[in-house]
C-alpha atoms as a PDB file:
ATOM      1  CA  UNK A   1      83.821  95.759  90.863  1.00  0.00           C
ATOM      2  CA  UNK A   2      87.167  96.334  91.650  1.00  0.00           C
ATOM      3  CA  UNK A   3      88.181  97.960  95.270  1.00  0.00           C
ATOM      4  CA  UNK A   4      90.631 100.957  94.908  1.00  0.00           C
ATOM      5  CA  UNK A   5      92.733 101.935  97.574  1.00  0.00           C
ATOM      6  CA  UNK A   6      94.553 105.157  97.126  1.00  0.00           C
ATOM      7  CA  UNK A   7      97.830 105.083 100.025  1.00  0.00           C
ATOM      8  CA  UNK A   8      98.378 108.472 101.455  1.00  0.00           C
ATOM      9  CA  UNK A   9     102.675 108.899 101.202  1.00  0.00           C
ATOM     10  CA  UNK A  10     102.030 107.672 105.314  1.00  0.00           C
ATOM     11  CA  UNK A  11     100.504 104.403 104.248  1.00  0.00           C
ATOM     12  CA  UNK A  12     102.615 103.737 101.617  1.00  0.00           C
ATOM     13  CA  UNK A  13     105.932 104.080 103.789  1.00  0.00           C
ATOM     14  CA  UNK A  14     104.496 101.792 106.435  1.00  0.00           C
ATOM     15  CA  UNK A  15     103.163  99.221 103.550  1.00  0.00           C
ATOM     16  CA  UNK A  16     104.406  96.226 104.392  1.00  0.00           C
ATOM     17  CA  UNK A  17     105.963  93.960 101.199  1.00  0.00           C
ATOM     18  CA  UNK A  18     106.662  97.525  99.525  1.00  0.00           C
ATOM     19  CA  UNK A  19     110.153  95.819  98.561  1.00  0.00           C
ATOM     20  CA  UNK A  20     108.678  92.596  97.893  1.00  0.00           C
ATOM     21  CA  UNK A  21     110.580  90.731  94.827  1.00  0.00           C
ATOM     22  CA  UNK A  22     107.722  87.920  94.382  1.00  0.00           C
ATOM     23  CA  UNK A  23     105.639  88.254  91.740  1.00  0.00           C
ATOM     24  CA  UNK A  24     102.010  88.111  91.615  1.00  0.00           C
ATOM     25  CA  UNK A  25     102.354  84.685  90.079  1.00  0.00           C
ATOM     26  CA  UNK A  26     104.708  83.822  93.050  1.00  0.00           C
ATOM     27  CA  UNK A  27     102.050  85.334  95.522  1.00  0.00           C
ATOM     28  CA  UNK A  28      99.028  83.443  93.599  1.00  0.00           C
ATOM     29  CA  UNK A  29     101.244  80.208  94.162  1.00  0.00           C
ATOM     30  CA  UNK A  30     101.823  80.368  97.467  1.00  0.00           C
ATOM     31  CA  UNK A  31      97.940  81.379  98.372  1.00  0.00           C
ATOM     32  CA  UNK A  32      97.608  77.997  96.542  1.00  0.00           C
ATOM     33  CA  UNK A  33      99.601  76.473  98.915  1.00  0.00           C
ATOM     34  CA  UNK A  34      98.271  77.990 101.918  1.00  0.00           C
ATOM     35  CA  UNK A  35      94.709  76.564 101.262  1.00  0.00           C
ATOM     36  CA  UNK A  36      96.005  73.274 100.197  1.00  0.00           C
ATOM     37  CA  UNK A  37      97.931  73.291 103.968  1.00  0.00           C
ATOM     38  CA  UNK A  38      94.328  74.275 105.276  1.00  0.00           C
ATOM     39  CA  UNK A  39      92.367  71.429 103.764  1.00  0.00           C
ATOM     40  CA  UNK A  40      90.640  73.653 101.172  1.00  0.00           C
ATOM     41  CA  UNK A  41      90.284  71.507  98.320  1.00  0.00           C
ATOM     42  CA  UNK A  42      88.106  73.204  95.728  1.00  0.00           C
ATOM     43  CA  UNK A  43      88.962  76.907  94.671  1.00  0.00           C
ATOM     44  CA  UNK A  44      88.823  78.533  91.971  1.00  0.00           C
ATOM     45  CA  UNK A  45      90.937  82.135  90.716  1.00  0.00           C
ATOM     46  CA  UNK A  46      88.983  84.735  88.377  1.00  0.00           C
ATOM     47  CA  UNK A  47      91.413  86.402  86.933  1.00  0.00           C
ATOM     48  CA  UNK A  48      89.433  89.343  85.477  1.00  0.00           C
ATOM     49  CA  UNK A  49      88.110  90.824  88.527  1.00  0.00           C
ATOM     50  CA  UNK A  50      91.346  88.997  90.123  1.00  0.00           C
ATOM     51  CA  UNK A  51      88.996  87.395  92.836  1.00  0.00           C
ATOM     52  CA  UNK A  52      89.831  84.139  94.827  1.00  0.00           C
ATOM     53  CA  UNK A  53      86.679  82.126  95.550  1.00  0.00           C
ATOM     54  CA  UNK A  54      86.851  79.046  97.548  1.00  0.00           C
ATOM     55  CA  UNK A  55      84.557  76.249  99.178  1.00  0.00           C
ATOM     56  CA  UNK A  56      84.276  76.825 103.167  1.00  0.00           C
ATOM     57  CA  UNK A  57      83.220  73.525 105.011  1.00  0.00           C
ATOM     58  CA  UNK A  58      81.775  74.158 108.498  1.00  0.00           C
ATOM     59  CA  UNK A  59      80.496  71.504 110.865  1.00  0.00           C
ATOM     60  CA  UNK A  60      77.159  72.957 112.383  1.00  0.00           C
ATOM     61  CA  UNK A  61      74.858  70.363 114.620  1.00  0.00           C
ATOM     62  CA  UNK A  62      76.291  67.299 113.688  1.00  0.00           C
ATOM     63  CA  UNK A  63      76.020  68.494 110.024  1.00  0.00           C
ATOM     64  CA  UNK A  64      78.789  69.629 107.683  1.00  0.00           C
ATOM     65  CA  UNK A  65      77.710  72.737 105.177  1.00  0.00           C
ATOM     66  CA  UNK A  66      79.501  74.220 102.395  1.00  0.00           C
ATOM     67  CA  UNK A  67      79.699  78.041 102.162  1.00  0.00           C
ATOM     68  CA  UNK A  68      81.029  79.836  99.278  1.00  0.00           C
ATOM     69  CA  UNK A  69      83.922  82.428 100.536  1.00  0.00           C
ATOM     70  CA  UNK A  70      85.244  84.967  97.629  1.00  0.00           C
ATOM     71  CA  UNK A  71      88.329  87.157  98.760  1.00  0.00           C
ATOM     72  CA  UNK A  72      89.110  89.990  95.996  1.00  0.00           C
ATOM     73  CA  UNK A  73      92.247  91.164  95.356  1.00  0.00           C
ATOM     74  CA  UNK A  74      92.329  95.156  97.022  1.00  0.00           C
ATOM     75  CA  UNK A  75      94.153  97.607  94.171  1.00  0.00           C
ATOM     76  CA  UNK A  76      96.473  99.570  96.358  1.00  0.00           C
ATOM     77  CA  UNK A  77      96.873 102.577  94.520  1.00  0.00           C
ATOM     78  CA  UNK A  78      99.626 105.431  94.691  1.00  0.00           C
ATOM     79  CA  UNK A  79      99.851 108.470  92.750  1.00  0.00           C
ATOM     80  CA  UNK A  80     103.445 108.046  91.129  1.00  0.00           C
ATOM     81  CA  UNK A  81     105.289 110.737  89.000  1.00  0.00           C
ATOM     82  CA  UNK A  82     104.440 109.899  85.164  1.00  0.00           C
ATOM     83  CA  UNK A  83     108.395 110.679  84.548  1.00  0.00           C
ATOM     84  CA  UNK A  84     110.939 109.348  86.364  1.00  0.00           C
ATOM     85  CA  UNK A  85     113.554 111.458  87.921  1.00  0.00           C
ATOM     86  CA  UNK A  86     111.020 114.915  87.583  1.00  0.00           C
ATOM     87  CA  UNK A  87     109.658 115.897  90.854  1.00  0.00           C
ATOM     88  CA  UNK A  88     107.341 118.224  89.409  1.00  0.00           C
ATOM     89  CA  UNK A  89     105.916 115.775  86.483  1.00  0.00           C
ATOM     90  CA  UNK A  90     101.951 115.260  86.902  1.00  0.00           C
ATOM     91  CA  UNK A  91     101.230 111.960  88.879  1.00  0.00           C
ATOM     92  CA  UNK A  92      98.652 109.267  88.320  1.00  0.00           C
ATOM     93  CA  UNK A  93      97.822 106.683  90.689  1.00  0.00           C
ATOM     94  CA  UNK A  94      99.947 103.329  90.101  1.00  0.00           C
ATOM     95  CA  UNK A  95      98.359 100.235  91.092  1.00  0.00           C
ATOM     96  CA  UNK A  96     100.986  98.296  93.602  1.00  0.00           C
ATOM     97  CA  UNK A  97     100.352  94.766  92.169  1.00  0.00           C
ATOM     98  CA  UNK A  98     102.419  92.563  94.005  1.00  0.00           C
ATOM     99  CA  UNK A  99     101.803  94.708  97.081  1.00  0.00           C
ATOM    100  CA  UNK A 100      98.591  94.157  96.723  1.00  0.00           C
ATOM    101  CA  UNK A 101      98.499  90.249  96.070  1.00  0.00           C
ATOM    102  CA  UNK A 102     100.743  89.680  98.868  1.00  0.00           C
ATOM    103  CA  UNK A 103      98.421  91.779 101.069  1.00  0.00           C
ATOM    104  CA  UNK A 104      95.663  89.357 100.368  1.00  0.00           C
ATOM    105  CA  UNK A 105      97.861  86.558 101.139  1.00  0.00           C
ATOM    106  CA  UNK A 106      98.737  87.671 104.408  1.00  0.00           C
ATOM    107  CA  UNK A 107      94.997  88.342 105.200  1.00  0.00           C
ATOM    108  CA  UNK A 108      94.071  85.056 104.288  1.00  0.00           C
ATOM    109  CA  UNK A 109      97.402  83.262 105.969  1.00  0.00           C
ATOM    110  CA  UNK A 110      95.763  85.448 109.605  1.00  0.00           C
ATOM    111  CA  UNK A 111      92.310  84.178 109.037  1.00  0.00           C
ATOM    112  CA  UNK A 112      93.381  80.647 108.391  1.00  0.00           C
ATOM    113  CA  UNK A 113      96.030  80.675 111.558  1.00  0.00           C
ATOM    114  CA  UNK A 114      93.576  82.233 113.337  1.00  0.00           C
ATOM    115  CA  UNK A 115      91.068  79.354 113.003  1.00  0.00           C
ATOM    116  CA  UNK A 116      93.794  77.095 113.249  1.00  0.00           C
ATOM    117  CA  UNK A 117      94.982  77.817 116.674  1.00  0.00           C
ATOM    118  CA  UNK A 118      91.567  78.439 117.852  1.00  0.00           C
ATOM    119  CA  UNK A 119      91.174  82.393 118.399  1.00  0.00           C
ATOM    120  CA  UNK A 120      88.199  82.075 115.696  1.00  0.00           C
ATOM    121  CA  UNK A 121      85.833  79.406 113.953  1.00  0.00           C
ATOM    122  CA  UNK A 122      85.525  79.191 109.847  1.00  0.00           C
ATOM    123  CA  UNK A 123      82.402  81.174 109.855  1.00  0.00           C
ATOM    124  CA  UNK A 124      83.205  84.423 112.191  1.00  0.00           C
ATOM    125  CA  UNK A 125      86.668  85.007 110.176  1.00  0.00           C
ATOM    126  CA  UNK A 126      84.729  84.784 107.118  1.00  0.00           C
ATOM    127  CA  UNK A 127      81.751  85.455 107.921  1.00  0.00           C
ATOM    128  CA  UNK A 128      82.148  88.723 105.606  1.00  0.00           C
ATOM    129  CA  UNK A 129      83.345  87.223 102.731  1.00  0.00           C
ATOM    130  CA  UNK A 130      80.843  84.540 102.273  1.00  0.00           C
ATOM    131  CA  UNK A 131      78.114  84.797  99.736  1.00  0.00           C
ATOM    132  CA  UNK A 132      75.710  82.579  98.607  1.00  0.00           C
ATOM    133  CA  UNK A 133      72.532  82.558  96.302  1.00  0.00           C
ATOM    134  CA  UNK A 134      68.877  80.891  95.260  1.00  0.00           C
ATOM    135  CA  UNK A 135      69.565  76.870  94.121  1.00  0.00           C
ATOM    136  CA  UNK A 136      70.545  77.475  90.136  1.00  0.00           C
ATOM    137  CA  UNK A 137      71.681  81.185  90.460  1.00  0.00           C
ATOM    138  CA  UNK A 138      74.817  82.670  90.718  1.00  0.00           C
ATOM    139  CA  UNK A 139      76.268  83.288  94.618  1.00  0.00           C
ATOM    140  CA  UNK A 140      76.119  86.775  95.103  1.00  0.00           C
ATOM    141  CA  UNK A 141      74.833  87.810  98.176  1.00  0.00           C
ATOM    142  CA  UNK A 142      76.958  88.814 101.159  1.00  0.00           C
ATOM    143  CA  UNK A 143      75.852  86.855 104.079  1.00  0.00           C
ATOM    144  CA  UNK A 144      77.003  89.428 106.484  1.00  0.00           C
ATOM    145  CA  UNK A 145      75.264  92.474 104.756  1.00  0.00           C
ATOM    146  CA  UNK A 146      72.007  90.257 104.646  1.00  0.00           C
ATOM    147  CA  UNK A 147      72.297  89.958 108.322  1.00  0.00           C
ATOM    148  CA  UNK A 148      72.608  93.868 109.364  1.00  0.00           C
ATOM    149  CA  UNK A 149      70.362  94.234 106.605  1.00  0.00           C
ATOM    150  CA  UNK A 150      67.520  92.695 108.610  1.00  0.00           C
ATOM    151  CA  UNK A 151      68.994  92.502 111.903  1.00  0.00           C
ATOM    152  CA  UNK A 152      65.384  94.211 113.542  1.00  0.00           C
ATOM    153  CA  UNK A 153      63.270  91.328 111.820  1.00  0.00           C
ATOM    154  CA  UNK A 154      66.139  88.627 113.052  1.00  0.00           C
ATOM    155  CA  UNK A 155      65.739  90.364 116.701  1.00  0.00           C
ATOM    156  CA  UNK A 156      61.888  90.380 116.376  1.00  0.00           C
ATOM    157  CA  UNK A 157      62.338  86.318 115.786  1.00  0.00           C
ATOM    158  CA  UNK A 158      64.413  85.952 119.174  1.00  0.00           C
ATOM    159  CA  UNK A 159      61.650  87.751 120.860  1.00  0.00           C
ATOM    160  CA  UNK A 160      58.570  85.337 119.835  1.00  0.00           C
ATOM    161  CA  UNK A 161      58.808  82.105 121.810  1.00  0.00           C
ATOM    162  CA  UNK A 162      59.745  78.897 120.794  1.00  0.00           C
ATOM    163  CA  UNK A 163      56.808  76.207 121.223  1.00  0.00           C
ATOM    164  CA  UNK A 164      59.098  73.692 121.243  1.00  0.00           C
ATOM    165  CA  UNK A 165      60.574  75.150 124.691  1.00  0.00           C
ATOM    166  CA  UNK A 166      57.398  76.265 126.070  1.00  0.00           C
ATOM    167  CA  UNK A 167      54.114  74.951 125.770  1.00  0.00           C
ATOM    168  CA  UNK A 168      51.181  77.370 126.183  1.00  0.00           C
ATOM    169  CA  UNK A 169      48.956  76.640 129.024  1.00  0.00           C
ATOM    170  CA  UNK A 170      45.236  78.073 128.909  1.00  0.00           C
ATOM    171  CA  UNK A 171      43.693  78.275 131.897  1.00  0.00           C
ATOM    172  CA  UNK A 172      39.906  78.111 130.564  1.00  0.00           C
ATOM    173  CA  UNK A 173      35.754  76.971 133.197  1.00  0.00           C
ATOM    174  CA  UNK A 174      34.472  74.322 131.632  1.00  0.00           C
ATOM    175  CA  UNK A 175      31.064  72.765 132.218  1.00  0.00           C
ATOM    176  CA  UNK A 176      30.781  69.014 131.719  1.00  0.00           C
ATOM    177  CA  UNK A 177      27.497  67.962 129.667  1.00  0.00           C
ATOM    178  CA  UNK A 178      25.637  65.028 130.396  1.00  0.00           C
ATOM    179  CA  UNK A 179      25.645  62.931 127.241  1.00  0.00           C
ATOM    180  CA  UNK A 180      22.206  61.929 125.820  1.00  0.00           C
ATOM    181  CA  UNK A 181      21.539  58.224 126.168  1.00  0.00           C
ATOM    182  CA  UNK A 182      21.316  56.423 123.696  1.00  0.00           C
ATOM    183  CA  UNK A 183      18.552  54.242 123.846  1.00  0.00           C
ATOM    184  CA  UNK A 184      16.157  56.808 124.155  1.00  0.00           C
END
């Protein structure tokens, strides 16, 4: 599902890349090179829903694990004239498409600097983009919105201790029976 973002005439005067002559081919390219300058190897473009899905490797305890990250183009939107030259002509919203691939650019190019120079990690700057799924289904289930989903029931596990950490002591009389003897 598409995102639409309809700019109020204030948003769309501030919108950065508003007189932008790279096309969305130029834009795609240079996203390409941005995660090849990262290290991200494997990625992958669908065009249809015009959403950018790449593999996210993350060291974690010693271990390295793979996390699926899927950006989506945003559809800035702006209600244009439908004639040009009429100030009065009905308008329809206009989807800004270079605007908008360059915005997702830049948005990637801040997370990626930002884990670069160390004012993030990989999986808090992404952390809201990454989805993943059951082994042999399709990825699609946001990590994030499965955490404040059940956020109580992830609390309630902080709560219950950890008998690894602290072993249980029972404090219990006891009576010591005479074994029988054997002989007799």
């Amino acid at each position: 599902m598409v995102k639409e973002i309809i700019l109020t005439k204030e948003l769309y005067d501030k919108l950065p890349y508003k007189k932008s002559t790279l096309s969305k081919d130029d834009t795609f390219g240079d996203i390409i090179g941005l995660l090849r300058r990262h290290g991200i190897k494997k990625y992958f473009m669908d065009e249809e829903t015009e959403t950018l899905s790449f593999q996210l490797l993350v060291k974690m305890r010693d271990m390295e694990r793979s996390f699926l990250v899927k950006l989506q183009v945003p559809h800035l939107m702006y209600p244009k004239p439908t004639r040009k030259g009429s100030r009065y002509s009905p308008k329809t919203n206009t989807y800004l498409e270079k605007e908008s691939w360059r915005m997702l650019w830049w948005y990637l190019k801040c997370k990626l600097e930002s884990v670069e120079y160390g004012l993030g990690d990989d999986l808090r700057e992404f952390l809201p983009n990454i989805f993943y799924g059951l082994p042999g289904k399709e990825p699609d289930i946001n990590l994030a919105d499965a955490i404040l989903e059940n956020a109580d029931q992830i609390a309630r596990m902080k709560q219950l201790p950890n008998e690894r950490e602290k072993p249980q002591v029972i404090d219990a009389d006891y009576e010591v029976q005479p074994r029988g003897d054997k002989d007799g």
